[in-house]
Protein backbone atom coordinates (compact mmCIF):
# COMPACT_ATOMS: atom_id res chain seq x y z
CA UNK A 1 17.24 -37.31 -12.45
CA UNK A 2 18.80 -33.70 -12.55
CA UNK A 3 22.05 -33.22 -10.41
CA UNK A 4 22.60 -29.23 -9.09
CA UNK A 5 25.21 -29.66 -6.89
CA UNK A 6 24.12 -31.56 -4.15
CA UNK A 7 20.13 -30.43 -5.18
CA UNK A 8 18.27 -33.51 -6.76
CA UNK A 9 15.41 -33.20 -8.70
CA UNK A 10 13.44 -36.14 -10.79
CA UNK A 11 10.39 -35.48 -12.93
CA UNK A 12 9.10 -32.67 -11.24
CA UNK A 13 8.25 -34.61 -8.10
CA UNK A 14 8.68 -32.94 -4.81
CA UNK A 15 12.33 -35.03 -3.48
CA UNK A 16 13.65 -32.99 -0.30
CA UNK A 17 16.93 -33.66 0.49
CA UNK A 18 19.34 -31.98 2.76
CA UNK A 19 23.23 -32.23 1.46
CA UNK A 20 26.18 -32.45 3.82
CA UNK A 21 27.49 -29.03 2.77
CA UNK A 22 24.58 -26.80 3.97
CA UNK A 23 22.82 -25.74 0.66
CA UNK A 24 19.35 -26.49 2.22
CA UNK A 25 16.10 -28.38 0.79
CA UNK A 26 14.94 -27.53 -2.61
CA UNK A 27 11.27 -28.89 -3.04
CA UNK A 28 9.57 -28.79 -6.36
CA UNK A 29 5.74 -30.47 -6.48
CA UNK A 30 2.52 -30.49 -7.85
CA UNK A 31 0.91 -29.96 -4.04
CA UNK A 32 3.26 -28.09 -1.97
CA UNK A 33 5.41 -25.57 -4.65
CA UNK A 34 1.60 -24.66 -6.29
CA UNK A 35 0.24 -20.53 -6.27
CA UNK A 36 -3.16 -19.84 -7.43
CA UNK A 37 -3.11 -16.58 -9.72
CA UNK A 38 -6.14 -15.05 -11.43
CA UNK A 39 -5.19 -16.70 -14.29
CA UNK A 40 -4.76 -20.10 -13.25
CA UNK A 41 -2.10 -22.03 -11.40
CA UNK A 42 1.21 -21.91 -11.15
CA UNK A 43 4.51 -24.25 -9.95
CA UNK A 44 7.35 -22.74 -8.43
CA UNK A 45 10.26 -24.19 -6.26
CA UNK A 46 11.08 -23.80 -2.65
CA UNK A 47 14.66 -23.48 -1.78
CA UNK A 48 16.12 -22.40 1.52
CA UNK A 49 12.84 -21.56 3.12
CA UNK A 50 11.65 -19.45 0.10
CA UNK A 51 9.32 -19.73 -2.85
CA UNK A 52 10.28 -18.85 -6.42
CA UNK A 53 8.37 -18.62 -9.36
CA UNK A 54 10.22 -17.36 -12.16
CA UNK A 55 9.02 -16.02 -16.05
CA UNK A 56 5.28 -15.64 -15.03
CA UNK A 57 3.47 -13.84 -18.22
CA UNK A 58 1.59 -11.04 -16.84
CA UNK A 59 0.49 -9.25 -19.86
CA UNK A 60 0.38 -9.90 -23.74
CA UNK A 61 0.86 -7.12 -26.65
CA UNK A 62 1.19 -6.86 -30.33
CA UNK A 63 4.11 -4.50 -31.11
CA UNK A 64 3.57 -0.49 -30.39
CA UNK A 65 0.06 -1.23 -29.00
CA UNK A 66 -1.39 -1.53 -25.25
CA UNK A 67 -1.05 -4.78 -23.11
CA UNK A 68 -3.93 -6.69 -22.32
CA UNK A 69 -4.37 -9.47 -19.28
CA UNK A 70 -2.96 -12.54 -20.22
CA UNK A 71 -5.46 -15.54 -21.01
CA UNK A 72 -6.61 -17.67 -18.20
CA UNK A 73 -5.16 -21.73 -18.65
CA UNK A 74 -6.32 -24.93 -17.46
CA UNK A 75 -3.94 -27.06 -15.61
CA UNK A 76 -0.39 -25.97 -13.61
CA UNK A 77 1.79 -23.66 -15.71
CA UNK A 78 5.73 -23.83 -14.64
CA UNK A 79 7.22 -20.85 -13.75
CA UNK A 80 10.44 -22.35 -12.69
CA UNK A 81 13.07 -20.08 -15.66
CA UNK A 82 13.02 -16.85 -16.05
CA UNK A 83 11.16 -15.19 -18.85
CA UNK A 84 12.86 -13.31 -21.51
CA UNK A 85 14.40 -9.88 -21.56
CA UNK A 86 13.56 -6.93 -23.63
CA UNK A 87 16.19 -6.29 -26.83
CA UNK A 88 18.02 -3.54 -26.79
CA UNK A 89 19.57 -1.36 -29.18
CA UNK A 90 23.00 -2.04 -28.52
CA UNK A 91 24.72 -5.44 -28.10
CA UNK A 92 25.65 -6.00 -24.12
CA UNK A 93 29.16 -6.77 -23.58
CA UNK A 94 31.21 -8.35 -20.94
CA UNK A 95 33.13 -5.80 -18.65
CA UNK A 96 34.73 -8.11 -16.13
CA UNK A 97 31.44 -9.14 -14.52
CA UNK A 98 31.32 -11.38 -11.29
CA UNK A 99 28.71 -13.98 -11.41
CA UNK A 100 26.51 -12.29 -13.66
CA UNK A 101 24.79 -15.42 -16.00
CA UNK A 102 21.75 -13.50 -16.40
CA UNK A 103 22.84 -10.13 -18.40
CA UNK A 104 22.89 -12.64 -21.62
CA UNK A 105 19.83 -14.03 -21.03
CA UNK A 106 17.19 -14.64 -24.04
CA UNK A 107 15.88 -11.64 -25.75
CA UNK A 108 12.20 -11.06 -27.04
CA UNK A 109 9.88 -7.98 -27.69
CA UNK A 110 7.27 -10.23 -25.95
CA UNK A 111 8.94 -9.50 -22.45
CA UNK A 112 6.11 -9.14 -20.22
CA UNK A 113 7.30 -11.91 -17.40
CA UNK A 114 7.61 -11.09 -13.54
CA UNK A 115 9.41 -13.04 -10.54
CA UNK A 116 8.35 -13.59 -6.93
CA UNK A 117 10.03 -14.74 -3.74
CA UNK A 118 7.91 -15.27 -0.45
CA UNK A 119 8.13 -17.47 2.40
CA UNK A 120 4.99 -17.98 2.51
CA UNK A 121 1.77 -19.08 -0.05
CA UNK A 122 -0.87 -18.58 2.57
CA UNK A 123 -3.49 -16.58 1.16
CA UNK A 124 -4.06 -14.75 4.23
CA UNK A 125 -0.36 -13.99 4.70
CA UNK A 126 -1.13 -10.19 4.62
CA UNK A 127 2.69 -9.78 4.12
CA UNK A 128 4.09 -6.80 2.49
CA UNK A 129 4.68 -6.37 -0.97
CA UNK A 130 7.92 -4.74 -2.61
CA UNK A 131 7.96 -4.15 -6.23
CA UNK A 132 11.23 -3.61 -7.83
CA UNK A 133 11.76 -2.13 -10.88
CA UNK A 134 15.05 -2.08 -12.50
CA UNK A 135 17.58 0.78 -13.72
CA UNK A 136 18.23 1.98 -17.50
CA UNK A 137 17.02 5.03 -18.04
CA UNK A 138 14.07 2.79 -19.74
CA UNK A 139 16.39 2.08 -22.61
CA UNK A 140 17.98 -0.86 -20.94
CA UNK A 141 18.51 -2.99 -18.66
CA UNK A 142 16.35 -6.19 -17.24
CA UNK A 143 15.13 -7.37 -13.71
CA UNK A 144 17.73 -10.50 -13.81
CA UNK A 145 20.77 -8.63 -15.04
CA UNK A 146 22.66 -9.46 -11.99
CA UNK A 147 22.44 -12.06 -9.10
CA UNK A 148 21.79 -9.61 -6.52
CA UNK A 149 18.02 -8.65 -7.89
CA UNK A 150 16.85 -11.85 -6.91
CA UNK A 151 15.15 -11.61 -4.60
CA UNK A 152 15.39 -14.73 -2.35
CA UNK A 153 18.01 -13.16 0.40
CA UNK A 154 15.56 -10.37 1.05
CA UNK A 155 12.36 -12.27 0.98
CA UNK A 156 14.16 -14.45 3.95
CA UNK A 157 15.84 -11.90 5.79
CA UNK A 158 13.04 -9.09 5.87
CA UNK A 159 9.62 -11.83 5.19
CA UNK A 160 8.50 -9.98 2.68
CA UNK A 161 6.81 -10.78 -0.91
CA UNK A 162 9.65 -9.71 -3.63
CA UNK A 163 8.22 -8.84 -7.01
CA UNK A 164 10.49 -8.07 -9.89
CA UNK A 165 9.54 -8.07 -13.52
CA UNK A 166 10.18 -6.89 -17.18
CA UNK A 167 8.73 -4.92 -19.71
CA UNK A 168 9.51 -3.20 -22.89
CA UNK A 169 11.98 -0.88 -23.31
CA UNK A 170 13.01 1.24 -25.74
CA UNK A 171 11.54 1.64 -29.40
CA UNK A 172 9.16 -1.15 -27.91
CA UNK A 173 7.67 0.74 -24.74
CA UNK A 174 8.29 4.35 -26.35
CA UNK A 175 8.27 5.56 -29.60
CA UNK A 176 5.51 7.59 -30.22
CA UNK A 177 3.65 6.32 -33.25
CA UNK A 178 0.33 8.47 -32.70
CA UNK A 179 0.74 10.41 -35.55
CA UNK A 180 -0.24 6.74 -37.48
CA UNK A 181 -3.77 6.23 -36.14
CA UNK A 182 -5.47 4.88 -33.43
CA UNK A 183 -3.93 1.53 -33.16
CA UNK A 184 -1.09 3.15 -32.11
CA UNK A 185 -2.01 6.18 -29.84
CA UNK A 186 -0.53 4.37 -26.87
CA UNK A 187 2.78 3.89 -28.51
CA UNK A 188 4.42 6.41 -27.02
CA UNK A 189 4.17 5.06 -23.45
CA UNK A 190 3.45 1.36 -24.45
CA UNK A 191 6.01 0.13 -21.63
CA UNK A 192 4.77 1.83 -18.80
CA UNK A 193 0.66 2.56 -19.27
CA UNK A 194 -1.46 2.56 -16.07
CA UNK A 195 -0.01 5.32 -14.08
CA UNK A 196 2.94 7.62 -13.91
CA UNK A 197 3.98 8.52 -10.40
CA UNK A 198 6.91 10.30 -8.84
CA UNK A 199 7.81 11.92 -5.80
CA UNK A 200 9.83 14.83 -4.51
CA UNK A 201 13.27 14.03 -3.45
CA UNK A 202 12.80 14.21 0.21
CA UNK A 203 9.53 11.70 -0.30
CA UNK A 204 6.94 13.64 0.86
CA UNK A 205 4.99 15.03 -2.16
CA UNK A 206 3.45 12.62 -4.61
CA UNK A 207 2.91 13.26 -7.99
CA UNK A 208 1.01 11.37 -10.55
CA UNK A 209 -0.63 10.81 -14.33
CA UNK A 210 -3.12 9.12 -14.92
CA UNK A 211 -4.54 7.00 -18.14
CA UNK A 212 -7.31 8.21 -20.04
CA UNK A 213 -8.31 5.23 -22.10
CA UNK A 214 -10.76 6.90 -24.27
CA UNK A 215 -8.70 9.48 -25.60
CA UNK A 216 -5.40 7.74 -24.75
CA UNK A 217 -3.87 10.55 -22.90
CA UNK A 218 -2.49 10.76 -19.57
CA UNK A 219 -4.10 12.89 -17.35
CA UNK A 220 -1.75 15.26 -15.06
CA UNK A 221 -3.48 14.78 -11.33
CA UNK A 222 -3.85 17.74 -8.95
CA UNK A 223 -2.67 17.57 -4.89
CA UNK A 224 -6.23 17.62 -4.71
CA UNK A 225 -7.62 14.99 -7.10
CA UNK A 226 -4.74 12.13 -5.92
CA UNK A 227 -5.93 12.94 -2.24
CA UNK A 228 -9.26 12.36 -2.67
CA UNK A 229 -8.81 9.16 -4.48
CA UNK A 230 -7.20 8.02 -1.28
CA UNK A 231 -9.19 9.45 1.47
CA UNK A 232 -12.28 8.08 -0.82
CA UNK A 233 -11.04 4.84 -0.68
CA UNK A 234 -9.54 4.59 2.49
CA UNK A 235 -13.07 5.45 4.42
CA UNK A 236 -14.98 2.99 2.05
CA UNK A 237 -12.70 0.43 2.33
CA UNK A 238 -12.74 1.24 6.44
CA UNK A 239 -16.70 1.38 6.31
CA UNK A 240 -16.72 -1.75 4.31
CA UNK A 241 -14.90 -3.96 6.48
CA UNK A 242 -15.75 -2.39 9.82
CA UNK A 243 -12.31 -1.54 10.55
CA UNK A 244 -13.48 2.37 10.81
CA UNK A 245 -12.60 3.64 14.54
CA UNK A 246 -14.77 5.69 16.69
CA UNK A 247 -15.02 8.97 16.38
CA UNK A 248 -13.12 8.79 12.80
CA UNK A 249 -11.13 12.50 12.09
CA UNK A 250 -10.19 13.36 8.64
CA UNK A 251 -7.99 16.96 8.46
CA UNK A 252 -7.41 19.40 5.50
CA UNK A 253 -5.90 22.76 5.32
CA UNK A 254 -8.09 25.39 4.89
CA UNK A 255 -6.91 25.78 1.05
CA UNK A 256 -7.78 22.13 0.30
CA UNK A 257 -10.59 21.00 -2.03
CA UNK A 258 -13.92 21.16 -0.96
CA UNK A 259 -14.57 17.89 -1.90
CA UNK A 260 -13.49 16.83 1.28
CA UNK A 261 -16.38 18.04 2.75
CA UNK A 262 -19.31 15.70 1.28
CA UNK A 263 -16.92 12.73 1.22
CA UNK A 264 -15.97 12.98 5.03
CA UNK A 265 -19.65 13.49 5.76
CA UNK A 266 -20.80 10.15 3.04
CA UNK A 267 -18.97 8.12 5.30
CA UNK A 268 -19.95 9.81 8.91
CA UNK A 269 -16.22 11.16 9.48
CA UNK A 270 -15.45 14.44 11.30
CA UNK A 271 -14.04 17.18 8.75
CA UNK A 272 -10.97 19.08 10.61
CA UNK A 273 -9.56 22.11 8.71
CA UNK A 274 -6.79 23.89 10.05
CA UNK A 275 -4.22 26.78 8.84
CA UNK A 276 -1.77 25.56 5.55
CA UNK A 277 1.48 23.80 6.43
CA UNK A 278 1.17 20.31 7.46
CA UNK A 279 2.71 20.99 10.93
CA UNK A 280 -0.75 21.75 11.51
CA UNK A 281 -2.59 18.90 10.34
CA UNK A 282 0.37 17.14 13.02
CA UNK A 283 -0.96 19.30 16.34
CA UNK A 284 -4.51 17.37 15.35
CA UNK A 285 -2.87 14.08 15.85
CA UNK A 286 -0.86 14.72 18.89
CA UNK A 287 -4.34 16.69 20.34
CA UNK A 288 -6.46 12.95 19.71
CA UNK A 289 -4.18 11.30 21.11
CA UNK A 290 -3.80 13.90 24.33
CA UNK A 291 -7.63 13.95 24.61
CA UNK A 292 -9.35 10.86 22.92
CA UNK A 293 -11.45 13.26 21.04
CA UNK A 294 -11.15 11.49 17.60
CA UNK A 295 -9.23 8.69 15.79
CA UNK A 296 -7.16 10.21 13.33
CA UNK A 297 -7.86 8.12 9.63
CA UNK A 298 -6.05 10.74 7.04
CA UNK A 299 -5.26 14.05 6.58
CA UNK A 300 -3.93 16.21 3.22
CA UNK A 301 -3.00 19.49 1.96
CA UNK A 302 -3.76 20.42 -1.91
CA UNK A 303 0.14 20.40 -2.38
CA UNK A 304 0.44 16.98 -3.24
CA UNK A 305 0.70 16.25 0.56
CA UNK A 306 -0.64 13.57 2.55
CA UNK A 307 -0.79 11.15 5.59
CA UNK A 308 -2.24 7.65 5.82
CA UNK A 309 -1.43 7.02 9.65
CA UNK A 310 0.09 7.99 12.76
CA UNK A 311 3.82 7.04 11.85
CA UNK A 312 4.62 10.78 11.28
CA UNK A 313 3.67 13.98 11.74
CA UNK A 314 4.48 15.23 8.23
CA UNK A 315 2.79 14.28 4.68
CA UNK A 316 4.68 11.03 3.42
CA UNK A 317 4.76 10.07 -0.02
CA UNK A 318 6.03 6.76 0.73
CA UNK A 319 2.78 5.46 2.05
CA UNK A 320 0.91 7.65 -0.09
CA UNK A 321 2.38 5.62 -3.56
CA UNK A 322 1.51 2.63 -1.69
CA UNK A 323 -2.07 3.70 -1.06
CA UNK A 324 -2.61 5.10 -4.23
CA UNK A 325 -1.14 1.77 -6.02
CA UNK A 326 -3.97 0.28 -3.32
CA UNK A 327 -6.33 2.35 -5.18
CA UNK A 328 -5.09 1.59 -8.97
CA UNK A 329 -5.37 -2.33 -7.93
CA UNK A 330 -8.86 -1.93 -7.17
CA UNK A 331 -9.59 0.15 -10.05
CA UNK A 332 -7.55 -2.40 -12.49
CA UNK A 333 -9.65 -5.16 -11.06
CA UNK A 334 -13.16 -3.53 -11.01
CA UNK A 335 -12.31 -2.64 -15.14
CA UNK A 336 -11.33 1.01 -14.41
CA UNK A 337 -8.23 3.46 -14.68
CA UNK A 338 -7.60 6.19 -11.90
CA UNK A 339 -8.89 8.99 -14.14
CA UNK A 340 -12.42 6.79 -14.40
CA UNK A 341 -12.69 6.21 -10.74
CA UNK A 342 -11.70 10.23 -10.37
CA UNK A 343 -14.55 10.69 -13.03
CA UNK A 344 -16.92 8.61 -10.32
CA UNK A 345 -16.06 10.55 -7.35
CA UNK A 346 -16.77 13.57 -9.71
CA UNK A 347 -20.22 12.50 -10.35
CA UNK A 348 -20.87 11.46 -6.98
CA UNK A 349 -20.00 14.32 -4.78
CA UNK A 350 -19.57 17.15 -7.91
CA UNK A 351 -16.98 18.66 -9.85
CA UNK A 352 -14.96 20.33 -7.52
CA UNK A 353 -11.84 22.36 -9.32
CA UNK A 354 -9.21 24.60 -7.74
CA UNK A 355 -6.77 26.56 -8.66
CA UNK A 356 -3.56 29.35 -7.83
CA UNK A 357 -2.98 32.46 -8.63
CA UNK A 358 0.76 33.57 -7.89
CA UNK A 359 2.33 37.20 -8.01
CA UNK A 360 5.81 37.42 -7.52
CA UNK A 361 7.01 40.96 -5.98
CA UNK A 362 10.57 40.93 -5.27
CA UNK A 363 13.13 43.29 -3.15
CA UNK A 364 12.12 45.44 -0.66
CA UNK A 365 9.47 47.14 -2.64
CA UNK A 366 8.07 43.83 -3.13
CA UNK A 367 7.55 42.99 0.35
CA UNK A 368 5.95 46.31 0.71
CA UNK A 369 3.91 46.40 -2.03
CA UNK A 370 2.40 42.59 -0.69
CA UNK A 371 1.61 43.89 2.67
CA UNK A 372 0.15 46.89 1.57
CA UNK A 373 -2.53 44.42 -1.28
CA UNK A 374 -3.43 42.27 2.03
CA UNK A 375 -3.67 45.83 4.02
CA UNK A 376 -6.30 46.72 1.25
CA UNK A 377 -8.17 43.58 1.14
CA UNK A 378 -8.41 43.13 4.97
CA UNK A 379 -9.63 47.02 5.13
CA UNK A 380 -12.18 47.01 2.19
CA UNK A 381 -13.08 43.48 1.76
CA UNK A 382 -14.64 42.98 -1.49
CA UNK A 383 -18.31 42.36 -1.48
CA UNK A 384 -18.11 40.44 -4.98
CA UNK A 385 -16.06 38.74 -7.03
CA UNK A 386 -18.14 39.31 -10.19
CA UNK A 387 -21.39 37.40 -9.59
CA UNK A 388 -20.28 35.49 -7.12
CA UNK A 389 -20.89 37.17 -3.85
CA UNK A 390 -18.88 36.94 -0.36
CA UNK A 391 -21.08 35.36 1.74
CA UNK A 392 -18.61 35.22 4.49
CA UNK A 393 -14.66 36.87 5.31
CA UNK A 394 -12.24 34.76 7.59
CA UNK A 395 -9.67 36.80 9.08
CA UNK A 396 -7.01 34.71 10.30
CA UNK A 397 -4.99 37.24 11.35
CA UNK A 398 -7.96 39.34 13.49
CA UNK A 399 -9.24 35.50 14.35
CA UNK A 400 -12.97 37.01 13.17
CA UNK A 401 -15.20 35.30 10.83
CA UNK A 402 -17.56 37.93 9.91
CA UNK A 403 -20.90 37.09 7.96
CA UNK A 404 -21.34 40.50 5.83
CA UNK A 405 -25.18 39.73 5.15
CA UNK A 406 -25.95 40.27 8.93
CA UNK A 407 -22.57 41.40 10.18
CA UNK A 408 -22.67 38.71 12.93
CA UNK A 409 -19.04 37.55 14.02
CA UNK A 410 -17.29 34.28 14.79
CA UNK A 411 -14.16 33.64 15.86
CA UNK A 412 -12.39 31.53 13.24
CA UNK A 413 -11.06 29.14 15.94
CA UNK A 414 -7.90 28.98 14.47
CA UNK A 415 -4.21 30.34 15.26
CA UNK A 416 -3.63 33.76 14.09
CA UNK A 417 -2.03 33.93 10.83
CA UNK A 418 -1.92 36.54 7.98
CA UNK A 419 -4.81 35.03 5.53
CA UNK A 420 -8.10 36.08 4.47
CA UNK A 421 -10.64 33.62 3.37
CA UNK A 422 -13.71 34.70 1.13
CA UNK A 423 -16.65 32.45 0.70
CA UNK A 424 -18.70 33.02 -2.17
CA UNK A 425 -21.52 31.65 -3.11
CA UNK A 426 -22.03 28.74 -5.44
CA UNK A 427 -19.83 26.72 -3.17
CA UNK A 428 -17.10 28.76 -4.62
CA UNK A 429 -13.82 30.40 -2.54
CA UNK A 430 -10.91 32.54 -2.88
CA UNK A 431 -7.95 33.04 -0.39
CA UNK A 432 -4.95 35.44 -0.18
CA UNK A 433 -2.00 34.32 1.67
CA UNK A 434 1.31 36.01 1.66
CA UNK A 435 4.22 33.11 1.11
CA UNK A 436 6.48 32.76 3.78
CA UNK A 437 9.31 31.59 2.02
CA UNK A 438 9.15 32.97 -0.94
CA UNK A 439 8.65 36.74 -2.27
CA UNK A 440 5.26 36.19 -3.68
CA UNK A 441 1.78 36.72 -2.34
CA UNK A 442 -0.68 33.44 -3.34
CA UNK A 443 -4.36 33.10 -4.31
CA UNK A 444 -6.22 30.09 -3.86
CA UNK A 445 -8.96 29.58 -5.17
CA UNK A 446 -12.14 26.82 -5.67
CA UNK A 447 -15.43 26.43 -7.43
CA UNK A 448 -17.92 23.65 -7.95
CA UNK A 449 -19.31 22.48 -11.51
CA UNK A 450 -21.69 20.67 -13.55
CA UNK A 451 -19.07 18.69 -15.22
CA UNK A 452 -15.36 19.30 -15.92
CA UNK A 453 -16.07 21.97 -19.08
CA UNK A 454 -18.60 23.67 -16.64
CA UNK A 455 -15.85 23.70 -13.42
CA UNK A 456 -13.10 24.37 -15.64
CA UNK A 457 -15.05 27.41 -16.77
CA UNK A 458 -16.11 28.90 -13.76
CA UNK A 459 -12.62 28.77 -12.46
CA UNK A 460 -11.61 30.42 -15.23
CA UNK A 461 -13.88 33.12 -14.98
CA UNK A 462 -13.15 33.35 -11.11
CA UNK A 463 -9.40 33.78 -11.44
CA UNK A 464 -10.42 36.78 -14.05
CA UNK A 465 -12.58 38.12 -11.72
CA UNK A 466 -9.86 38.32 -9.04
CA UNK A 467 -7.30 39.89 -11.13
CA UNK A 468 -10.17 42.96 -11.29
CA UNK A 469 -10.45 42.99 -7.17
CA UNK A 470 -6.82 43.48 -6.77
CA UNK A 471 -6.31 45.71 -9.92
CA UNK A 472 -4.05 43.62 -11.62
């Protein structure tokens, strides 16, 4: 029998036992302290109302090479100790610590362990899920350097699932070894090798990379791209599970891919655009809820802006790394990386490609010089841009959509606003749009390929083509 305090443990069985001084019940069994991973199963404690299991191997790798998915075992692993620590370069020393017993924990290159705290093992829990992952720079550093990253006091204050976890560091995770063949192309972001994401400071634009496995790059996403992953997925996964609302509403800005289009209408979803700023794709949600018209399911702008839900009326990055690490599960679990299932969408729907065009016109003469190039286009709107023709010219301003085969007009429907939108043929697009914070005048742009050499192609032949329209 093992004696912590006034915690009592023999042989693994489960022995509850409540001391005199308050530290609570500390259970440890075969039945009631057992998770069920993919892997296999696992034993934890419970202590205080909340479940640990420590040092659970999530991945295995040979040195400077990609993880792979641990093997599954037989039987009930213990994952009651944590798991060791990446080495670092230099030595850690005491500095007058408080109750920190875990900064000279075991070291090991084979690091790959992660820790969870929940109050609860039921599979249908649907509790929330916070991943923690610790300081240093990547150099250094581990998730158990201190007492306060375990995660018990937060999994029973807030009942959520606590995840922390380590992984290499360093030379280990990356040093770029590429230059030494194949095995090794990975090397250089060995610690860290699904996805790269990051947002703005304020949290409300999300950027990501993604992992090519077949030429072991990482793949720099557009606003674009990492939206449709998510609107994608959220309708299928709505569709799948008939949790899709009536009347479901999806909203773009008028500068947003084109993709949008098919993948809204694959899934019977009402495609919304409105002018750019997000404010916009806002009024939408406040008008369904005024007028029952729709259900509001997502809305994005191609500036790495998006909302999954009514919480806000602004794009929120927050949520959007959460849906998109939504999206990455399924993809991990179904054998694919983001960049394949952004490959499938591709294939499914086309290979839709944008792109901007920016001129920056300073000063006085600048702003001059901007409004007179929109005073010219809106005046003598081009009739081609090289062999694309303009099927169609959207004055936002004017608020006339004028067809220039037949010279019928629309009204755009939209608030007035200095932009004019061409659409060409070959589901291609171009649109001019003054900045309003900044002293440049933007073009936006979008065409529609074959494949990704075809798309990237035409776009690139597009934005040529424009330069010639406005005589730059």
């Amino acid at each position: 029998m093992l004696k912590w305090g006034n915690i009592y443990r023999k042989n693994a069985e489960a022995e509850a036992w409540k001391g005199g001084n308050g530290l609570g019940k500390f259970i440890c069994s075969n039945e009631e302290t057992v998770a069920v991973t993919a892997q296999g199963k696992i034993r934890g404690y419970l202590y205080e109302g909340v479940y640990a299991f420590q040092g659970i191997k999530y991945a295995d790798a040979q040195r400077f090479q990609m993880p792979k998915e641990t093997e599954s075992w037989e039987g009930v692993k213990d994952a009651l100790a944590y798991g060791y620590v990446c080495p670092l370069l230099n030595q850690d020393e005491p500095f007058e610590d408080v109750r920190a017993p875990h900064r000279y924990w075991p070291m090991d290159e084979n690091c790959q362990y992660l820790n969870i705290w929940t109050k609860s093992l039921d599979a249908d829990a649907a509790k929330p899920v916070m991943v923690w992952l610790h300081g240093g720079g990547f150099a250094a550093g581990s998730s158990i350097e201190q007492i306060a990253y375990e995660g018990d006091h937060l999994a029973q204050a807030e009942d959520v699932v606590v995840v922390s976890l380590n992984h290499r560091l360093n030379i280990l995770g990356y040093l770029d070894l590429s230059a030494y063949g194949e095995k090794y192309a990975n090397s250089g972001n060995a610690g860290n090798a699904d996805i790269v994401m990051a947002t703005d400071p304020d949290a409300d634009r999300l950027g990501i990379y993604a992992l090519d496995t077949k030429s072991g790059e990482y793949v720099p996403f557009t606003g674009n791209m990492s939206g449709m992953l998510i609107a994608e997925y959220i309708l299928r996964e709505r569709a799948a599970t008939g949790t899709m609302p009536e009347n479901p509403a999806m909203v773009k800005t008028i500068v947003t891919t084109n993709m949008a289009d098919p993948i809204a209408a694959d899934y019977g979803v009402k495609l919304i655009e409105v002018l750019t700023g997000f404010k916009y794709i806002g009024e939408q949600i406040k008008l369904f809820e005024q007028t029952g018209s729709n259900n509001y399911v997502f809305g994005l702008e191609e500036s790495y802006g998006c909302l999954a839900g009514t919480h806000a009326r602004d794009k929120d990055a927050v949520v959007a790394v959460m849906c998109l690490c939504e999206v990455a599960a399924w993809c991990k679990k179904h054998g694919k990386t983001l960049w394949d299932q952004m490959l499938a969408l591709y294939e499914k729907y086309g290979y839709y490609k944008e792109d901007l065009y920016t001129i920056t016109l300073k000063g006085i003469d600048g702003s001059r010089q901007i409004a007179e190039m929109m005073d010219k286009l809106r005046k003598n709107p081009p009739t081609r841009f090289g062999d694309l023709d303009v099927v169609r010219v959207r004055d936002y301003a004017t608020g006339i959509m004028k067809e220039l085969a037949t010279g019928k007009e629309e009204p755009t429907g939209l608030p007035e606003s200095n932009v004019l939108y061409f659409d060409l043929t070959n589901d291609s697009w171009c649109c001019a749009r003054p900045s309003g914070t900044e002293p440049k005048i933007k073009f936006y742009m979008g065409v529609k390929g074959d494949s990704l050499e075809d798309a990237k192609a035409k776009n690139e032949k597009l934005t040529e083509e424009l330069k010639a329209v406005i005589g730059q």
